[in-house]
N, C-alpha and C. Protein backbone atom coordinates (compact mmCIF):
# COMPACT_ATOMS: atom_id res chain seq x y z
N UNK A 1 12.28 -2.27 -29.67
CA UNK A 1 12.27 -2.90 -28.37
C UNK A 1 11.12 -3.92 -28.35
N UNK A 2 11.26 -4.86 -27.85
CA UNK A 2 10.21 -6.43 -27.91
C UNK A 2 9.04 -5.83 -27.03
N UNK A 3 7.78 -6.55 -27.42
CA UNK A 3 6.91 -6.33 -26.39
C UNK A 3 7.02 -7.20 -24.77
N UNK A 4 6.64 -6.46 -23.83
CA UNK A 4 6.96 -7.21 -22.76
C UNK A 4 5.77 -8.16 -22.70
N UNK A 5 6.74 -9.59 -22.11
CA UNK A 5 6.07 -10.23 -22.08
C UNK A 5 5.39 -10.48 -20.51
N UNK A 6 4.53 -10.94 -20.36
CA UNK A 6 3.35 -11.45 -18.88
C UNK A 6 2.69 -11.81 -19.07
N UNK A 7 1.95 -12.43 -17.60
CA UNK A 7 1.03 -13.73 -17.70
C UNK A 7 -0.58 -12.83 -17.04
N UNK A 8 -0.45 -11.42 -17.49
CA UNK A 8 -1.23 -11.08 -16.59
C UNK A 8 -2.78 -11.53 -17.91
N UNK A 9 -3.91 -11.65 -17.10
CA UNK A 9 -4.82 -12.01 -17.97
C UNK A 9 -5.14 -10.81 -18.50
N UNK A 10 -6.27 -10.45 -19.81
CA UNK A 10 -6.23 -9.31 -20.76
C UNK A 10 -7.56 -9.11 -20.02
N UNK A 11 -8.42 -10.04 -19.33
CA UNK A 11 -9.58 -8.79 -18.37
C UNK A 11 -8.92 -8.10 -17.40
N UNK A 12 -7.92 -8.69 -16.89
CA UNK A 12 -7.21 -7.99 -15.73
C UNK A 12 -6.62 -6.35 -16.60
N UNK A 13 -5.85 -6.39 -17.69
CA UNK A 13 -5.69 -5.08 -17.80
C UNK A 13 -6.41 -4.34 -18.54
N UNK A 14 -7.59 -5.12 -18.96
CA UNK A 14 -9.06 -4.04 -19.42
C UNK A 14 -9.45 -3.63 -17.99
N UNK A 15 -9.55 -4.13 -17.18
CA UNK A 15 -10.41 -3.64 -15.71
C UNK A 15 -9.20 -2.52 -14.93
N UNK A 16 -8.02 -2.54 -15.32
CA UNK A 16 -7.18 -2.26 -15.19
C UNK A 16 -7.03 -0.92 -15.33
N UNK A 17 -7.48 -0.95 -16.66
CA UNK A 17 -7.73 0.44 -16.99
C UNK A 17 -8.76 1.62 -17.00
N UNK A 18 -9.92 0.70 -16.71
CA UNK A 18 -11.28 1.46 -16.91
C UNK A 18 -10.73 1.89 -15.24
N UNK A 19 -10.56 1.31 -14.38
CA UNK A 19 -10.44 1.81 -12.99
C UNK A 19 -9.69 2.93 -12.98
N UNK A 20 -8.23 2.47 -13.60
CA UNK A 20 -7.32 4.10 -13.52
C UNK A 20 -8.61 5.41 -14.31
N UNK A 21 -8.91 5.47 -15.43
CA UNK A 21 -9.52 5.93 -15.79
C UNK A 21 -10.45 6.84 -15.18
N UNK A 22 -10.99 5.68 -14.13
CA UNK A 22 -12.41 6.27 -13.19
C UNK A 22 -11.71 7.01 -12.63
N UNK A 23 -10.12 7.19 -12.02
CA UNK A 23 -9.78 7.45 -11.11
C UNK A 23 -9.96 7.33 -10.21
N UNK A 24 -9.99 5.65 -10.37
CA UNK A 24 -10.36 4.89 -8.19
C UNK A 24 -8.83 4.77 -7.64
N UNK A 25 -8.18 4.41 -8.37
CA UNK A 25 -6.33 4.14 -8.45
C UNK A 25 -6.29 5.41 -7.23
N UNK A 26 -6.13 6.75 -7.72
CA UNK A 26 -5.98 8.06 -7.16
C UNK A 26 -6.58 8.29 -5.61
N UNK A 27 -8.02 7.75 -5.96
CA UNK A 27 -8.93 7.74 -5.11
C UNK A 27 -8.27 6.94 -3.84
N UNK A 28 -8.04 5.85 -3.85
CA UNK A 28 -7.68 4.82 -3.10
C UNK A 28 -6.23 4.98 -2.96
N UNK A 29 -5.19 5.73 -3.62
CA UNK A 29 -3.82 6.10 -2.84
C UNK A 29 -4.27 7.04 -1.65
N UNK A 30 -5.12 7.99 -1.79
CA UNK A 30 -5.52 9.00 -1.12
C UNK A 30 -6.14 8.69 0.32
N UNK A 31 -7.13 7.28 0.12
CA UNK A 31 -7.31 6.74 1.34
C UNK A 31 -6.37 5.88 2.03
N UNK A 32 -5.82 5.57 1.10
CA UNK A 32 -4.36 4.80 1.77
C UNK A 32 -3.19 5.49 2.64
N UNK A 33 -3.36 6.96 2.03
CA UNK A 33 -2.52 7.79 2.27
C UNK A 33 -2.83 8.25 3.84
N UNK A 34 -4.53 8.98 3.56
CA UNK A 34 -5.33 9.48 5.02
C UNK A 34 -4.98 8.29 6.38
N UNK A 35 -5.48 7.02 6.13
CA UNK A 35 -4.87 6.27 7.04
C UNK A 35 -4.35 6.20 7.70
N UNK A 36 -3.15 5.88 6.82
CA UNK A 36 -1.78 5.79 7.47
C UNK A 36 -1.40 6.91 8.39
N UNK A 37 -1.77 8.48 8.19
CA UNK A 37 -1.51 9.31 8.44
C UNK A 37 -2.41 9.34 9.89
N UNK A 38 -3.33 8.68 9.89
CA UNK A 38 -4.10 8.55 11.31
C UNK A 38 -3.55 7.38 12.05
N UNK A 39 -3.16 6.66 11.77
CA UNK A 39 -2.83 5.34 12.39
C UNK A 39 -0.94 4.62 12.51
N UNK A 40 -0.45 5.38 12.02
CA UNK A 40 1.08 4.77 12.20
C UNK A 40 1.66 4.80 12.66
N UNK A 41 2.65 3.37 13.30
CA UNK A 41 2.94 2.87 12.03
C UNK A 41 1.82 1.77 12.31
N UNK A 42 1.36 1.22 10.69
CA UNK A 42 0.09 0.39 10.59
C UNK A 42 0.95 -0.92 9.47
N UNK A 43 0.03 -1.56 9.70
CA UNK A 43 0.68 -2.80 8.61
C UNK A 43 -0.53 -2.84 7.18
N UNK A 44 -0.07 -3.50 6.34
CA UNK A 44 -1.30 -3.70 5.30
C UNK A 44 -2.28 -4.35 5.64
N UNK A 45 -2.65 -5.27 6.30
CA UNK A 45 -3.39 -6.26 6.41
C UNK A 45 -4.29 -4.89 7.65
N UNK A 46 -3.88 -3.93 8.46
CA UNK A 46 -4.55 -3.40 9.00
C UNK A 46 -5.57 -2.11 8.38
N UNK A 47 -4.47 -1.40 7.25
CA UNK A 47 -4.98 -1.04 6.59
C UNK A 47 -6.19 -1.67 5.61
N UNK A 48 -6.07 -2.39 5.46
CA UNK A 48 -7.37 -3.46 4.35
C UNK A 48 -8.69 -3.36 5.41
N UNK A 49 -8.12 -3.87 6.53
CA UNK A 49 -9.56 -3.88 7.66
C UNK A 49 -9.83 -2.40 7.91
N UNK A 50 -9.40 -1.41 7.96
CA UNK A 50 -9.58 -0.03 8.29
C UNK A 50 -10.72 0.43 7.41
N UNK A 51 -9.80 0.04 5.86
CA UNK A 51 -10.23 0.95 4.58
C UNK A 51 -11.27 -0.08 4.03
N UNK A 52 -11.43 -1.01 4.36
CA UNK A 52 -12.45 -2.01 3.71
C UNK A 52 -12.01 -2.69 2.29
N UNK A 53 -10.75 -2.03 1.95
CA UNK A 53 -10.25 -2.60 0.86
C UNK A 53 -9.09 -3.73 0.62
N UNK A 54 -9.18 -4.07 -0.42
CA UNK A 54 -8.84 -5.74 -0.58
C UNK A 54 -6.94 -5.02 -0.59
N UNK A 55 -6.31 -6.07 0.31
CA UNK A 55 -5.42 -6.43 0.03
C UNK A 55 -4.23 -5.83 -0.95
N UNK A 56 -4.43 -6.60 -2.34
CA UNK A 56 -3.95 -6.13 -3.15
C UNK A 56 -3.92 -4.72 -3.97
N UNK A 57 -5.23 -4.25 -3.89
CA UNK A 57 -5.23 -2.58 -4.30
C UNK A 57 -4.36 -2.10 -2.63
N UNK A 58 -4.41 -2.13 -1.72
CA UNK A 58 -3.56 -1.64 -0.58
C UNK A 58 -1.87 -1.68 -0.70
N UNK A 59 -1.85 -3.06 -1.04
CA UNK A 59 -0.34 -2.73 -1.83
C UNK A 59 -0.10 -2.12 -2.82
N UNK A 60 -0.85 -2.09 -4.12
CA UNK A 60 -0.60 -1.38 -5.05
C UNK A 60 -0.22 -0.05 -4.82
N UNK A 61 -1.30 0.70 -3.76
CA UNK A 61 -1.41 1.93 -3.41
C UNK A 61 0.07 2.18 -2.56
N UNK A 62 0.32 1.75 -1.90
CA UNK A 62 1.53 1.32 -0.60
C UNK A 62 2.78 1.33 -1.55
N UNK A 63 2.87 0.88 -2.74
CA UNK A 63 4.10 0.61 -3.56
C UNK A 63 4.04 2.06 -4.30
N UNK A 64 3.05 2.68 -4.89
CA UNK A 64 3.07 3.96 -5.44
C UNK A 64 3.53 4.99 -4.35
N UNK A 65 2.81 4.90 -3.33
CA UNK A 65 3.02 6.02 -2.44
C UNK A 65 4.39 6.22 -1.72
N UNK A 66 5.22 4.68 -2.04
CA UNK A 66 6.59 4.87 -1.50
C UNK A 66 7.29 5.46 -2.57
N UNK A 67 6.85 5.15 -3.87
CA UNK A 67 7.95 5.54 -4.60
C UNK A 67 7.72 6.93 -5.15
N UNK A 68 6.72 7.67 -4.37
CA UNK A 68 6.50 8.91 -4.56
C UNK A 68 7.23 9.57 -3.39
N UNK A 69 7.81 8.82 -2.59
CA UNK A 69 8.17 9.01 -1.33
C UNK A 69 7.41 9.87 -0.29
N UNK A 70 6.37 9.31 -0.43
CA UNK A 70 5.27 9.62 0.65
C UNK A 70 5.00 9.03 1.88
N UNK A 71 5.54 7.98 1.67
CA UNK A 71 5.28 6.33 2.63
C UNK A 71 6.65 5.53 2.51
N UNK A 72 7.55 5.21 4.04
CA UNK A 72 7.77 4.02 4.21
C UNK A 72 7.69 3.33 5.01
N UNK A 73 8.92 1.98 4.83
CA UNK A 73 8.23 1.17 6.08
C UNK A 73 9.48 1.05 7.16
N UNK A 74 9.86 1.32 8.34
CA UNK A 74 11.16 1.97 9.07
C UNK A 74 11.20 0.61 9.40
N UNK A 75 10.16 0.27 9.89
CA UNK A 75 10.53 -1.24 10.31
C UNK A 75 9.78 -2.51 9.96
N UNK A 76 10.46 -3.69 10.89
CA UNK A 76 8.93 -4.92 10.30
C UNK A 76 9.24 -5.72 12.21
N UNK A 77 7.98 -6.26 12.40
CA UNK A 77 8.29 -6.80 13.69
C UNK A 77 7.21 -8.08 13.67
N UNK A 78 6.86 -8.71 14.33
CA UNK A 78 5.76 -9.11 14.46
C UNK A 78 4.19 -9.43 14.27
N UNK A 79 3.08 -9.52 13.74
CA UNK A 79 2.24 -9.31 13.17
C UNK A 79 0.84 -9.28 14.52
N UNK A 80 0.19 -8.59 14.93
CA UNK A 80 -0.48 -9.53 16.16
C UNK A 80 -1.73 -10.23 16.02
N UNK A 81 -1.94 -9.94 14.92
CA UNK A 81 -3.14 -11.03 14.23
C UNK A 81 -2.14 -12.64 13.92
N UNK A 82 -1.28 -12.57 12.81
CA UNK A 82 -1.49 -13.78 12.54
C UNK A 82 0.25 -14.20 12.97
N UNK A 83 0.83 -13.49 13.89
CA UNK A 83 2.51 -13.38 14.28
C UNK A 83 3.52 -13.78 13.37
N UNK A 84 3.15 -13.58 12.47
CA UNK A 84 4.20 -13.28 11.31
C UNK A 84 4.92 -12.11 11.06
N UNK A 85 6.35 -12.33 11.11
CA UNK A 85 7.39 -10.86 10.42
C UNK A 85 6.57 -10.33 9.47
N UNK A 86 5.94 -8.75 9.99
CA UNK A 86 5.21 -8.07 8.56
C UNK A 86 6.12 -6.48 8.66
N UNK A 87 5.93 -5.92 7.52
CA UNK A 87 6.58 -4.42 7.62
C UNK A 87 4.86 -3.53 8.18
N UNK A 88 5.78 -2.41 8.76
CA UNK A 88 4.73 -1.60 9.10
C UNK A 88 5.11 -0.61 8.12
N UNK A 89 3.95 0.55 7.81
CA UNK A 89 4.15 1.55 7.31
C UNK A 89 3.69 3.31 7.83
N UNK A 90 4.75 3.87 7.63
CA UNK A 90 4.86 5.26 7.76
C UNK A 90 4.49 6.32 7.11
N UNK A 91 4.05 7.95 7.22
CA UNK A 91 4.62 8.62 6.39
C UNK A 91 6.22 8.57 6.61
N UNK A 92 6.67 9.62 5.45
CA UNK A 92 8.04 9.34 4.80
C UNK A 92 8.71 10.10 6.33
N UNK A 93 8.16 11.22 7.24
CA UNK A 93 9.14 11.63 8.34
C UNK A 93 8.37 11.25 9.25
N UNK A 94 7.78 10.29 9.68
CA UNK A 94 7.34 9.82 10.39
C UNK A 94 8.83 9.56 11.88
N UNK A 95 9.14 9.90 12.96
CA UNK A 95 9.85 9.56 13.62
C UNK A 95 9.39 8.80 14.86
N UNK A 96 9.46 7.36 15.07
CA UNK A 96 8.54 6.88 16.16
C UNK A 96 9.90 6.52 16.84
N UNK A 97 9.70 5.42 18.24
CA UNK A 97 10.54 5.05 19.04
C UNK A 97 11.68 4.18 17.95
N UNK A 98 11.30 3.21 16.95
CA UNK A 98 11.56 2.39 15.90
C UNK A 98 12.33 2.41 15.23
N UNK A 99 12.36 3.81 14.45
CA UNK A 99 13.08 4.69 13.48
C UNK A 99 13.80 5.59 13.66
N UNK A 100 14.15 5.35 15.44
CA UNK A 100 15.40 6.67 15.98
C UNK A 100 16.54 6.04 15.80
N UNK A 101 17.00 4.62 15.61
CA UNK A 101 17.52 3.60 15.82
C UNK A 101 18.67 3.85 14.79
């Protein structure tokens, strides 16, 4: 089988790895996880301001935790920071007014 190919840079998956390693990856699903679980449904961009963390580790975490089926997103509406269509996110039985639908 070919090696896969990507454009990702080779510090990106040295740093990549020393982090899984540290087990911040784990660390940071876990706060992603607590969150949500206090606050939903929440969007990413709220989560980032909550958790102090950037963005992209929030999705990362957000994409693992769905496909662990821990987390989804029932709906997307509005944004009220920047009013853009964003998804919000759930735990997985989360039942709000939204998701009776």
């Amino acid at each position: 089988m070919p090696k896969k190919i990507h454009n990702t840079a080779e510090t990106s998956i040295e740093c990549f790895k020393i982090i899984k390693k540290a087990g911040q990856i784990q660390r940071e699903k876990e706060i992603v996880l607590n969150t949500i679980t206090l606050h939903q449904p929440i969007t990413s961009r709220e989560l980032s301001y909550i958790t102090g963390k950037e963005r992209g580790n929030i999705t990362r975490s957000i994409f693992d935790l769905i496909k662990a089926k821990k987390v989804k997103y029932p709906f997307t509406d509005k944004c009220p920071v920047t009013n853009k269509r964003v998804r919000y996110f759930t735990l997985i039985d989360w039942k709000g007014a939204e998701d009776a639908n």
